[in-house]
Protein backbone atom coordinates (compact mmCIF):
# COMPACT_ATOMS: atom_id res chain seq x y z
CA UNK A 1 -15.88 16.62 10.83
CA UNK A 2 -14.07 14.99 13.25
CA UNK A 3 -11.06 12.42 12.01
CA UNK A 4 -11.39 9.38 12.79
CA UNK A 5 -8.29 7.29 14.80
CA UNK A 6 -5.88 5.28 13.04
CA UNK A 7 -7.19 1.60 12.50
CA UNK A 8 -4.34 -0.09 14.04
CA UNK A 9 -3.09 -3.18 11.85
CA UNK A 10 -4.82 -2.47 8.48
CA UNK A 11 -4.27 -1.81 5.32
CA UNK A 12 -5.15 -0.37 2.29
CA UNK A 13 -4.83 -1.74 -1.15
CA UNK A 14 -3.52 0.27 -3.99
CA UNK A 15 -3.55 -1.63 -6.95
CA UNK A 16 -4.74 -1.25 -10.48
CA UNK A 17 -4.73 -5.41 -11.91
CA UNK A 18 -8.33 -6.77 -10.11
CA UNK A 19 -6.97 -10.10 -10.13
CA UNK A 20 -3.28 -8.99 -8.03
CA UNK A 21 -5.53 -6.71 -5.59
CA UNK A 22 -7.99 -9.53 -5.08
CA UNK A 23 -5.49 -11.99 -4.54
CA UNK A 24 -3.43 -9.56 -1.53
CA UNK A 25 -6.70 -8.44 -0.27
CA UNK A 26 -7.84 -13.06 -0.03
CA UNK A 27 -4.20 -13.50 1.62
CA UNK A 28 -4.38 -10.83 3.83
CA UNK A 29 -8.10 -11.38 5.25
CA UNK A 30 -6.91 -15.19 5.69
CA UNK A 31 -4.12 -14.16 8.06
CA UNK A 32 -6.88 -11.71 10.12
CA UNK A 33 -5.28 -9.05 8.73
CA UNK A 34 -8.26 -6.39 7.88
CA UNK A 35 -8.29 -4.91 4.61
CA UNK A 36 -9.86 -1.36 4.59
CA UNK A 37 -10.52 -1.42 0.81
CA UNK A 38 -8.99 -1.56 -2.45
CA UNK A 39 -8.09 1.29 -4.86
CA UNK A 40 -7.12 1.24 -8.27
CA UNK A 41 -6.89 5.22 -8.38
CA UNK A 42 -5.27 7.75 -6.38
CA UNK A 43 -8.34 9.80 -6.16
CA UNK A 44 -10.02 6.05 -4.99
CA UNK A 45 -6.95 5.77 -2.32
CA UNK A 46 -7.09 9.35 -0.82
CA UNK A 47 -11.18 8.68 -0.26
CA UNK A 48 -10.13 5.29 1.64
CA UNK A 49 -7.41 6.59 3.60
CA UNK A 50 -9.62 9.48 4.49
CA UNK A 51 -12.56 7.62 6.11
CA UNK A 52 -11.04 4.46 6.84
CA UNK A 53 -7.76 5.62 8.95
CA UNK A 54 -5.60 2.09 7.62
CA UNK A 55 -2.20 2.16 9.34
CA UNK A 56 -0.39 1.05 6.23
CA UNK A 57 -0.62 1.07 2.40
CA UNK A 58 0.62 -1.39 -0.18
CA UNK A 59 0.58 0.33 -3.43
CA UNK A 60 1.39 -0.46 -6.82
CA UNK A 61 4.27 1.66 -8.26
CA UNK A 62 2.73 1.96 -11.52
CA UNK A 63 -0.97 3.10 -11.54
CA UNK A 64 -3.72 3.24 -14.75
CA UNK A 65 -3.57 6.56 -16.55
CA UNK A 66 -0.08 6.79 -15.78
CA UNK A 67 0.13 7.72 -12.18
CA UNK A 68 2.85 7.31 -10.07
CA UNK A 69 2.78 5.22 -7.04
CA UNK A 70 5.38 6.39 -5.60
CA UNK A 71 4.23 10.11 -5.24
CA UNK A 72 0.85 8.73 -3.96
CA UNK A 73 2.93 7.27 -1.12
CA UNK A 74 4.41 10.37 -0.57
CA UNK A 75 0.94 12.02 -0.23
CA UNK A 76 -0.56 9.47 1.65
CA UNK A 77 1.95 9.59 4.15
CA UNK A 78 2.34 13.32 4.50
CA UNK A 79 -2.11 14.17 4.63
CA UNK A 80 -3.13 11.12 6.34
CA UNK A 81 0.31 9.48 8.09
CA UNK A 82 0.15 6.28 6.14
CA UNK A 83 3.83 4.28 6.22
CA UNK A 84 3.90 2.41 2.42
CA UNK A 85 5.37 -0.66 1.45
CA UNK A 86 5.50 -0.50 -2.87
CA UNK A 87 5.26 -2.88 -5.11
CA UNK A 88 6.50 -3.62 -8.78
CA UNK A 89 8.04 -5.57 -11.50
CA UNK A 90 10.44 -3.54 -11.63
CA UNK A 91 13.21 -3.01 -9.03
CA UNK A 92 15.78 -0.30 -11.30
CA UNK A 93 18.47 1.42 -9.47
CA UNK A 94 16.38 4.97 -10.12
CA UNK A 95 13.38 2.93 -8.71
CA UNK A 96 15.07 2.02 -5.52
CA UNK A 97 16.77 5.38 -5.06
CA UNK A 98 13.39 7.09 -5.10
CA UNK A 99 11.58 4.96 -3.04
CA UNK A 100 14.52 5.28 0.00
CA UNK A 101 14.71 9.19 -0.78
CA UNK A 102 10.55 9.39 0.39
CA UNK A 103 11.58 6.72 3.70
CA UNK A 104 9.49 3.45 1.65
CA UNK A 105 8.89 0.79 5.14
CA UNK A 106 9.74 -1.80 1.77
CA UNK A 107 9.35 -2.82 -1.30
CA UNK A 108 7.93 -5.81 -2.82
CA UNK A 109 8.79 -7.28 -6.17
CA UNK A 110 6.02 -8.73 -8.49
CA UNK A 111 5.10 -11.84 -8.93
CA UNK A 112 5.58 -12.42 -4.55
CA UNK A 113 4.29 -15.27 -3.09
CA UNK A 114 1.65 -15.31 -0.25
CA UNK A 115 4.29 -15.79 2.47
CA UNK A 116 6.55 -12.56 1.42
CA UNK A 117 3.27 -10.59 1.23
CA UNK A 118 2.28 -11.72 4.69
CA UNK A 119 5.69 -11.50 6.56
CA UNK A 120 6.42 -7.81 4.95
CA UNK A 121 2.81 -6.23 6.01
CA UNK A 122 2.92 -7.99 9.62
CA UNK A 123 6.95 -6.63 10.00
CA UNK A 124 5.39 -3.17 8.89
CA UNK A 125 2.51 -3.31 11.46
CA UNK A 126 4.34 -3.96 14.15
CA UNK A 127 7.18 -1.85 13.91
């Protein structure tokens, strides 16, 4: 099967709270910024990056079933060439260190308003 090109200015939503993913995914399609789909699973997130080709990923650094966000950047970006901007409650030194060590394009810290979501994903697709 042939692989599809890179959709250039979407994204793909990693994020296990409904009500967080829903809310990125209603700010995002209100700016025209296409959402490819929403994941709440890594298995979910390498299906979507797969067949929809986004050209970025915002994911959650701390998945259900205790997966790690930051390694499913890692993946994404290495199989499929997906840049990754994370996000958490938590911004620890070891937190930060990790996500610079894999090249993160950013990092978001929960609860963000609309505007920071916005201005980080359009500074990522441009750039």
């Amino acid at each position: 099967m042939a692989e599809t090109a890179q959709e250039p200015r979407s994204v793909l939503i990693v994020e296990n709270e409904f009500l967080v993913a829903e809310f990125m995914k209603q700010v995002l399609e209100d700016e025209d910024i296409p959402v490819v789909g929403v994941a709440a699973t890594p298995e979910e997130a390498f299906d979507l990056a797969g067949s929809s080709r986004p050209a970025l990923a915002l994911l959650d650094i701390r998945l259900s079933g205790g997966s790690d966000g930051i390694e499913l950047g890692r993946a994404l970006r290495q199989q499929h060439g997906l840049r990754a901007v994370f996000l958490s409650g938590a911004a620890d030194p070891g937190t930060m260190a990790r996500l610079e060590e894999i090249g993160a394009f950013g990092f978001l810290q929960k609860p963000f308003g609309p505007d920071q979501l916005v201005e980080i994903v359009r500074r990522a697709l441009e750039t």
